[in-house]
Protein backbone atom coordinates (compact mmCIF):
# COMPACT_ATOMS: atom_id res chain seq x y z
CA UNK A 1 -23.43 1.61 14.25
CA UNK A 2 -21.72 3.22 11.30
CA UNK A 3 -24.12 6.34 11.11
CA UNK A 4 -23.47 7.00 14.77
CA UNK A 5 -19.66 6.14 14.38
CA UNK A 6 -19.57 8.89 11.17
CA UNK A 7 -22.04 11.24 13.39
CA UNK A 8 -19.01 10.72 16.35
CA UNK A 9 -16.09 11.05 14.30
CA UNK A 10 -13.75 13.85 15.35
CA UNK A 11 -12.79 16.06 12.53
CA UNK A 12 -8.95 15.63 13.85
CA UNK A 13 -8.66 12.42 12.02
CA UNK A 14 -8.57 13.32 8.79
CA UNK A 15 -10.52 10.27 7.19
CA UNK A 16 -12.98 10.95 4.04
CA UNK A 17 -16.59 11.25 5.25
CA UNK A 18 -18.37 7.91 4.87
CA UNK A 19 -21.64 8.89 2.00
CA UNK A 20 -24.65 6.36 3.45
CA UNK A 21 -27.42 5.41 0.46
CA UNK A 22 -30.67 4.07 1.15
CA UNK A 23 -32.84 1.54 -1.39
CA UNK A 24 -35.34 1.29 0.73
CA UNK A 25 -37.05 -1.13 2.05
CA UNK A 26 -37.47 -5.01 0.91
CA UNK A 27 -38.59 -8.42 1.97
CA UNK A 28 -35.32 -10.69 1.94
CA UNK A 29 -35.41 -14.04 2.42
CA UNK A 30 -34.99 -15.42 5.88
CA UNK A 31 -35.10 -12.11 7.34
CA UNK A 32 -37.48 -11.17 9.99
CA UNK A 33 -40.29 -13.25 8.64
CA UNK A 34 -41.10 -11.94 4.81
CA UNK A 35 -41.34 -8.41 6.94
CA UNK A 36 -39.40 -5.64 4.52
CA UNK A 37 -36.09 -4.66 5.87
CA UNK A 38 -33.61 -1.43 5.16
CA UNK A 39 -31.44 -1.78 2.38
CA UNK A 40 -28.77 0.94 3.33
CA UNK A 41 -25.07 1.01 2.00
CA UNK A 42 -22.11 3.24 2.21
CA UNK A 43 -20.63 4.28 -1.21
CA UNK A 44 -16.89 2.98 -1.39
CA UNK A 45 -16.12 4.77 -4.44
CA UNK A 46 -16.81 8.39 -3.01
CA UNK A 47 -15.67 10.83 -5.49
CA UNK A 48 -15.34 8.87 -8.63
CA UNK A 49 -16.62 10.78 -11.86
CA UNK A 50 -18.34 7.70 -13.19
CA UNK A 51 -20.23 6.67 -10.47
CA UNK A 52 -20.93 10.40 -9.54
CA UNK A 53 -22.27 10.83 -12.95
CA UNK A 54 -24.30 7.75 -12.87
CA UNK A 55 -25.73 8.59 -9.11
CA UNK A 56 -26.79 11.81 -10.41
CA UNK A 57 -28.59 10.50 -13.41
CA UNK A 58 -30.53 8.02 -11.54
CA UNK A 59 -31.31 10.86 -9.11
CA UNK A 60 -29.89 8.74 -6.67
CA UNK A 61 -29.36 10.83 -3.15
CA UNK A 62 -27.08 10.38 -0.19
CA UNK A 63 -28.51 10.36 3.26
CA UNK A 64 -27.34 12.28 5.89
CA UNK A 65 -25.87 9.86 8.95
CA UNK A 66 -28.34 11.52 11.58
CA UNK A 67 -30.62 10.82 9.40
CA UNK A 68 -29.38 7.62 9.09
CA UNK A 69 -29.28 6.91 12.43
CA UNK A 70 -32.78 8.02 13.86
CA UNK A 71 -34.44 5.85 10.94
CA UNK A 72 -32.52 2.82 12.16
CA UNK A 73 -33.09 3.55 15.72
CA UNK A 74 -37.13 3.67 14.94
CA UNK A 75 -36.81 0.18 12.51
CA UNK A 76 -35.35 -1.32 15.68
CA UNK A 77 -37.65 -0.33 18.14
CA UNK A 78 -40.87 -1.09 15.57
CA UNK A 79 -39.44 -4.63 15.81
CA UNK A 80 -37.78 -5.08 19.06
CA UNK A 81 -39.62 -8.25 19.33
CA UNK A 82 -38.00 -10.00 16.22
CA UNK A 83 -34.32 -8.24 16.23
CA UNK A 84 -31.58 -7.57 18.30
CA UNK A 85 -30.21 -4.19 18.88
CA UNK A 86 -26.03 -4.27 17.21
CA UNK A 87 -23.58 -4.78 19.97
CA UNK A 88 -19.76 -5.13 20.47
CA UNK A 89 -19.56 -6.80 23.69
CA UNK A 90 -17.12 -5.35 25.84
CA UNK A 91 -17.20 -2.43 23.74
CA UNK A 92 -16.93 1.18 25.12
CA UNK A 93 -19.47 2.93 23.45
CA UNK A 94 -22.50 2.67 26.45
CA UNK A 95 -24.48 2.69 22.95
CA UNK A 96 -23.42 -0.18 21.58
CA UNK A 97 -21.42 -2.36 24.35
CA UNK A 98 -24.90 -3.96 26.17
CA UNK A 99 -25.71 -7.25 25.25
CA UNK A 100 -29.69 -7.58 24.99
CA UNK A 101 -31.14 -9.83 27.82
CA UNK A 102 -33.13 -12.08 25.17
CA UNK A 103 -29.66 -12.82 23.49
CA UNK A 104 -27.76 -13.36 26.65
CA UNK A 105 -30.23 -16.46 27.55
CA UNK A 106 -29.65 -17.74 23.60
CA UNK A 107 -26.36 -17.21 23.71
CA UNK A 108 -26.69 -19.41 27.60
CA UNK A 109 -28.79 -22.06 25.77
CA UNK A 110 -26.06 -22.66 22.43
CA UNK A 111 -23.22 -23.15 24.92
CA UNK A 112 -25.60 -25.51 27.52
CA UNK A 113 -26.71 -27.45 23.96
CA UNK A 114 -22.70 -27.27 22.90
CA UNK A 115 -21.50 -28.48 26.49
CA UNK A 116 -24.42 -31.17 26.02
CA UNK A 117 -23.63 -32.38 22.49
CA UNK A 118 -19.86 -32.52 23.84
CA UNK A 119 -21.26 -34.34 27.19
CA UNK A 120 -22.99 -37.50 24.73
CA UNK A 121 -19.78 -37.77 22.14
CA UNK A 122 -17.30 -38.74 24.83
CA UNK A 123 -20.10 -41.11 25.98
CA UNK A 124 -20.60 -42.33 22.84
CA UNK A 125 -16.96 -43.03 22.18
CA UNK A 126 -16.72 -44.71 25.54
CA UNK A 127 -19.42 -46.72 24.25
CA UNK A 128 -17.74 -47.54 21.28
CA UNK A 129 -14.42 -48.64 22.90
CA UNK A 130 -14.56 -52.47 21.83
CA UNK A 131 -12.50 -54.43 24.40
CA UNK A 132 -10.89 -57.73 24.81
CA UNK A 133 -10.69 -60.63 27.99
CA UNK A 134 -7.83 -58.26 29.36
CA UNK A 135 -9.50 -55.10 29.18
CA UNK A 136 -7.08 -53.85 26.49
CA UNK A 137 -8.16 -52.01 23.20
CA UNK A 138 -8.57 -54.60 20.30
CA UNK A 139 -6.82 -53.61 16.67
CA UNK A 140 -7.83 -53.97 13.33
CA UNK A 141 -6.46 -57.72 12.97
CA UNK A 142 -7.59 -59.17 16.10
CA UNK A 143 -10.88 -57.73 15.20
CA UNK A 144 -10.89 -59.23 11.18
CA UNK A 145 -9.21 -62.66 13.41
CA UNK A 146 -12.22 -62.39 15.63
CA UNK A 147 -15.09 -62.14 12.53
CA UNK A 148 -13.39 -64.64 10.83
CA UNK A 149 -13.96 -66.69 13.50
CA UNK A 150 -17.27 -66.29 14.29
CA UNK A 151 -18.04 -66.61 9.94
CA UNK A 152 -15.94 -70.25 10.67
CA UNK A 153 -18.63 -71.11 13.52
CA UNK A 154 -21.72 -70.08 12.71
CA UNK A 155 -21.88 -69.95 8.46
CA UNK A 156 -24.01 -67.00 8.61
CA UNK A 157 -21.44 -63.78 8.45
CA UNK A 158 -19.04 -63.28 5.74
CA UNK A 159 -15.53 -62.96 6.96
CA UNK A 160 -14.39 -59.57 5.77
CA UNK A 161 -11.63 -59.08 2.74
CA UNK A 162 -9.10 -56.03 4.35
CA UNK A 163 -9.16 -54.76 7.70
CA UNK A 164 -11.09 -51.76 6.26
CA UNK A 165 -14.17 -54.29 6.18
CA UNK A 166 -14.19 -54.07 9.97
């Protein structure tokens, strides 16, 4: 997205050209399976003598954003199977604005798991709604009265210290 934003930029604007890097490619953790991903980054610190220096002494090159961007649209479609194409939905680049069919149905099964989830805590709360004879709500101290009761009667619960006990 950034390579083709830089690549689209209109000179008009004024703002310093963004300078792309590439590491290459490595396995991180929890990333499309082991499989070795891009490491690409954009250098913040664009015309600083230091880092200049040090990027030329490490022979470290910039990458041009076409560049950029063909490499990344290849990586994507080698593993269209295990990654999504970036979008901004409701965005108005035709590039980047269409949400991928295989994300639309997760994105339908999270909120029909959410609405469930949502669906069995107000049943479980109803559930959990302890009542008395009238049908009204029962507090903390007619719930302690009520234990201490049943610990009187029976010998085999321990009537609780504080209301907290309840």
């Amino acid at each position: 997205m950034l390579a083709s934003a830089e690549s689209a930029k209109p000179v008009k604007y004024c703002y310093e050209p963004m300078i792309f890097f590439s590491d290459g490619n490595e396995p991180l953790k929890g990333v499309l399976g082991g499989i070795p991903y891009p490491i690409i980054w954009v250098d913040l610190f664009n015309g600083k003598s230091l880092e200049q220096a040090e990027d030329k002494l490490v022979r470290r090159m910039s990458v041009e954003p076409s560049d950029l961007k063909v490499y990344c649209e290849a990586f994507l479609d080698e593993h269209a199977a295990r990654i999504n194409r970036p979008y901004i939905a409701g965005g108005q680049d035709p590039q980047f604005s269409a949400v991928p069919a295989r994300h639309q149905e997760r994105l339908a099964r999270l909120r029909e798991y959410i609405e469930n989830e949502r669906h069995r805590e107000v049943e479980i709360q109803k559930s959990e709604d302890v009542s008395n004879q009238d049908g009204e709500a029962l507090n903390d101290a007619d719930r302690a009265q009520i234990l201490k009761t049943i610990a009187n009667s029976s010998g085999e619960i321990q009537s609780p210290t504080s209301t907290e006990d309840v």
